[in-house]
C-alpha atoms as a PDB file:
ATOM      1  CA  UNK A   1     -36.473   1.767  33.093  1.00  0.00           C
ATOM      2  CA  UNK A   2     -33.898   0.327  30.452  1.00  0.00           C
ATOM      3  CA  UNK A   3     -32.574   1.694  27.695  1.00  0.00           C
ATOM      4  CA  UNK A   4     -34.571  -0.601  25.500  1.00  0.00           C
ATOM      5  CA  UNK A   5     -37.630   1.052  26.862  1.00  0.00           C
ATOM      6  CA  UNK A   6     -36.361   3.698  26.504  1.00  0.00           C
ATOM      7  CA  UNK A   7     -35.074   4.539  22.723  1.00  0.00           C
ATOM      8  CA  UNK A   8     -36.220   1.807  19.926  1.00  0.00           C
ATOM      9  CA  UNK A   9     -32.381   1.385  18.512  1.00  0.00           C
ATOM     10  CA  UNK A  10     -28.847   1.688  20.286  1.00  0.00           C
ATOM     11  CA  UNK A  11     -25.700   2.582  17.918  1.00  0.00           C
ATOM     12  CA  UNK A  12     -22.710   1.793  19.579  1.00  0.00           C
ATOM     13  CA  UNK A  13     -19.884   3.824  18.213  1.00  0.00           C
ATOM     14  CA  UNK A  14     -20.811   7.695  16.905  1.00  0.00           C
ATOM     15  CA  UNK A  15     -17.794   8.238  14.664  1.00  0.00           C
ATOM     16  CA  UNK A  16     -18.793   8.583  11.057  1.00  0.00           C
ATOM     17  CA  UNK A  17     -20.773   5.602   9.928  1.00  0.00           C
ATOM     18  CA  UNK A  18     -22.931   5.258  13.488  1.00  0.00           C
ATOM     19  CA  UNK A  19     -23.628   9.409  13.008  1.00  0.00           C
ATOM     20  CA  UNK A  20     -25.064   8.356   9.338  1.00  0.00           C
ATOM     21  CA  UNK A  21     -26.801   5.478  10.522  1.00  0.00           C
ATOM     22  CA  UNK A  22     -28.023   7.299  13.430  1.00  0.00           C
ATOM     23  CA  UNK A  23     -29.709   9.971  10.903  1.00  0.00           C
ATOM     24  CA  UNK A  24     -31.072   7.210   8.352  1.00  0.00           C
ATOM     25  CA  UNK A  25     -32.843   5.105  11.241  1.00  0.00           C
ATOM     26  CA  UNK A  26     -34.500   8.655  12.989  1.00  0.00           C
ATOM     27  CA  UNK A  27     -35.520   9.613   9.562  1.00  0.00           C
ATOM     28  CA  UNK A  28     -37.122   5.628   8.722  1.00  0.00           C
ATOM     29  CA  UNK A  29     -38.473   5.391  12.228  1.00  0.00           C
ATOM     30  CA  UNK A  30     -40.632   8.885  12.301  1.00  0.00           C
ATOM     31  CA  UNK A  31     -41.976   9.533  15.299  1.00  0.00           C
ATOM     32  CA  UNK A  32     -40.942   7.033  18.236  1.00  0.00           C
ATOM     33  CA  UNK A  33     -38.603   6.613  21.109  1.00  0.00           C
ATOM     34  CA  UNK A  34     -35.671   7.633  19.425  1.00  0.00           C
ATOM     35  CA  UNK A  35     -32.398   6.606  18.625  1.00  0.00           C
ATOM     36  CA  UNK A  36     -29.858   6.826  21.019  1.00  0.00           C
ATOM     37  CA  UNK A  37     -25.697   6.827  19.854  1.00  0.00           C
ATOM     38  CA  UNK A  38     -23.131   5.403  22.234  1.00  0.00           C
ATOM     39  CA  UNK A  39     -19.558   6.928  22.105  1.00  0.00           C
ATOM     40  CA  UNK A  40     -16.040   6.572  24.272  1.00  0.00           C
ATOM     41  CA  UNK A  41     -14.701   8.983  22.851  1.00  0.00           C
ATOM     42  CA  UNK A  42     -15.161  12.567  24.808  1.00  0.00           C
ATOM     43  CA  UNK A  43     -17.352  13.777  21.504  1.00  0.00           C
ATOM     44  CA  UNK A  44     -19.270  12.175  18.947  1.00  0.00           C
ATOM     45  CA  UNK A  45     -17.628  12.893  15.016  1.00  0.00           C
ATOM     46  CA  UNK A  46     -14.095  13.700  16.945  1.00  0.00           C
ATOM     47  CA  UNK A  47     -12.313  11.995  14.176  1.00  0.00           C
ATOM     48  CA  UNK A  48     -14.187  14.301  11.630  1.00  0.00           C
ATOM     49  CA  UNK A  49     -12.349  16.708  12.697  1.00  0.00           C
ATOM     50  CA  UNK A  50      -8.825  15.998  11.526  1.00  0.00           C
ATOM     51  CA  UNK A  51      -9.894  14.334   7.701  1.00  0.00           C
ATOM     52  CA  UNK A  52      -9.145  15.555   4.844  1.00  0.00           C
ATOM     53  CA  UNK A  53      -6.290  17.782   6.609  1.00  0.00           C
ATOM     54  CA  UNK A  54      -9.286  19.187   8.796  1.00  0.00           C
ATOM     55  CA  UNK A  55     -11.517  19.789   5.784  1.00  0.00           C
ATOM     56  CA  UNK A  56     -13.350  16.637   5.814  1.00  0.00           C
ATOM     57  CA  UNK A  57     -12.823  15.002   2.694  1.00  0.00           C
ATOM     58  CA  UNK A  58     -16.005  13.047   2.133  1.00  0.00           C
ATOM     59  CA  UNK A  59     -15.867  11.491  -1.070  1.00  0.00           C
ATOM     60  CA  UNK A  60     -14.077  11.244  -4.602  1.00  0.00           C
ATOM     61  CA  UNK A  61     -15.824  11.445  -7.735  1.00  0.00           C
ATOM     62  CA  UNK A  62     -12.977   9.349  -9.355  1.00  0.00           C
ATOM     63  CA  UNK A  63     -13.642   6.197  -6.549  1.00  0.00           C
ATOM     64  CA  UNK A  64     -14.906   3.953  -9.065  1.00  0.00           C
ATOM     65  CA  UNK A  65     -11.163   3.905 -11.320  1.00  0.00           C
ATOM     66  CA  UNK A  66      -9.057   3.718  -8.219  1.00  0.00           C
ATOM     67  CA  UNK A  67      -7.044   0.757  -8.151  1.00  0.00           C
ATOM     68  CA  UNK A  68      -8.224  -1.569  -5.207  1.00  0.00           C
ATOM     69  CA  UNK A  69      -6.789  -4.796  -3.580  1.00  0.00           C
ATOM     70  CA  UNK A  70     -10.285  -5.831  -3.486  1.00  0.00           C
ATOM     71  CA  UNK A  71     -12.173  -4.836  -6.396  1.00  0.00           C
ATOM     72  CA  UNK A  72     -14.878  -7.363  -6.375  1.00  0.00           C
ATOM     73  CA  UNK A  73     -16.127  -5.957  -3.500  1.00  0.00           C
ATOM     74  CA  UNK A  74     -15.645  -2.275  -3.783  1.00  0.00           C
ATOM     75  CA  UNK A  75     -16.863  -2.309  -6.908  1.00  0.00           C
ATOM     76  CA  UNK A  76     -20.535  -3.152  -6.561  1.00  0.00           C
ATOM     77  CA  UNK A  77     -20.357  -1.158  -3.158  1.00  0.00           C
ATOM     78  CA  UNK A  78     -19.541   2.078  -4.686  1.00  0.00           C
ATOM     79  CA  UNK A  79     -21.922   1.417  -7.496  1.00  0.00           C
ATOM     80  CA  UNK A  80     -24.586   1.226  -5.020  1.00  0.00           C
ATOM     81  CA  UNK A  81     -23.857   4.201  -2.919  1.00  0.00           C
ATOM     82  CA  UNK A  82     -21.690   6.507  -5.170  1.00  0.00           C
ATOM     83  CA  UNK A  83     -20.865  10.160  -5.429  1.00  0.00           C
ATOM     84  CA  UNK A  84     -24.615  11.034  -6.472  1.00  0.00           C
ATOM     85  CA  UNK A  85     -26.454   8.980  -3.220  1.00  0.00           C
ATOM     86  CA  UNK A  86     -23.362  10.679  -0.930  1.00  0.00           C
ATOM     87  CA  UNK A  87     -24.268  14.640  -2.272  1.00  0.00           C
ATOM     88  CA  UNK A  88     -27.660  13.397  -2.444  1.00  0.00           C
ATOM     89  CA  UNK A  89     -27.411  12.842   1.261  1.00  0.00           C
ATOM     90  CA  UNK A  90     -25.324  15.824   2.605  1.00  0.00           C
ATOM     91  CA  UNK A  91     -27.562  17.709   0.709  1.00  0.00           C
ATOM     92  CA  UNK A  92     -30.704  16.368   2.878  1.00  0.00           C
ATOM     93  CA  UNK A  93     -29.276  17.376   5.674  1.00  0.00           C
ATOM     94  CA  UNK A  94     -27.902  21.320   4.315  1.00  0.00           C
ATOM     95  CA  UNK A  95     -24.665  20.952   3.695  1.00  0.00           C
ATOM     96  CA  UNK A  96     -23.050  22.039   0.488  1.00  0.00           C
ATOM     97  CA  UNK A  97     -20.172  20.178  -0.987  1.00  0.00           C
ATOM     98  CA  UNK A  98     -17.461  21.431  -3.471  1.00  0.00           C
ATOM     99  CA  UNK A  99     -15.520  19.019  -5.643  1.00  0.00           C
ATOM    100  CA  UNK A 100     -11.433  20.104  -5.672  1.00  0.00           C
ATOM    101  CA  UNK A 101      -9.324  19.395  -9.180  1.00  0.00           C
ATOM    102  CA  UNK A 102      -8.820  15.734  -8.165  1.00  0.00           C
ATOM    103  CA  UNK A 103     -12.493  15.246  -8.099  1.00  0.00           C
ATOM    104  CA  UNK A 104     -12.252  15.494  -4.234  1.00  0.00           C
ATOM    105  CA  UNK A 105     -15.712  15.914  -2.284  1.00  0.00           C
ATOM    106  CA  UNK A 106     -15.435  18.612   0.178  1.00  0.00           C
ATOM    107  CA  UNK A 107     -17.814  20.857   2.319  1.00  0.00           C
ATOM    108  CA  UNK A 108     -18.263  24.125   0.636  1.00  0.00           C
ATOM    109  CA  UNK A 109     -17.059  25.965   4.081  1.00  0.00           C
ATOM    110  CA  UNK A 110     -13.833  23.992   3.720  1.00  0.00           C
ATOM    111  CA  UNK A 111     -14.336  23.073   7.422  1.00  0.00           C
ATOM    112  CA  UNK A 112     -15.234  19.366   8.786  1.00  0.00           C
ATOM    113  CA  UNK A 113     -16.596  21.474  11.564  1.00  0.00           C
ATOM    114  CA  UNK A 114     -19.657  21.868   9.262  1.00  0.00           C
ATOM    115  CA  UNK A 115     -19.782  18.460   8.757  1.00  0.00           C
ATOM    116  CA  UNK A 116     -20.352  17.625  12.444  1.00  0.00           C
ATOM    117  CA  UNK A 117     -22.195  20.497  13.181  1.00  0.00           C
END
């Protein structure tokens, strides 16, 4: 048997964005043969781990004034996924965020552990 008849999608890569697209495509899918995440790395999210000075810092509220080199295209990208779809989305999945002074998005538990977990 391959792995194509085995799961319906392959991600390679389960740092941050293949985790995220991992959990959209299971939740889009339903019921099916799954979704299975490739990773070199000894454990999936191991970069998590050591953002935001091990706190995970997932998001600013502030993104949209920040300066960029290219603002043409962050722009419309952060328009279209902002601060609202990203607590939107943590929040599907249980995990409370706090916003620091600086309009920094962290877990509420201070710990990117709770992000991976």
């Amino acid at each position: 048997m391959t792995i194509t008849e085995t799961f319906d999608l392959v991600i390679v890569g389960a740092g941050a964005s293949g985790l995220a697209a991992g959990i959209a495509a299971c939740r889009a899918r339903g019921a099916g043969r799954g979704v299975l995440l490739l990773e070199r790395m000894p454990r999936a999210g191991k970069k998590l781990l050591a953002t935001g000075n091990g706190r995970c810092n997932l998001g600013n509220r502030h993104a949209l004034a920040h300066p960029y080199h290219q603002k043409e295209f962050a722009t419309p990208a952060l328009r279209q996924c902002g601060t609202e779809a990203l607590e939107k989305f943590f929040d599907s999945l249980g995990l409370a965020l706090h916003e620091d002074t600086e309009g920094r998005l962290y877990p509420r538990s201070n710990m990117a552990a709770s992000v991976l977990d």
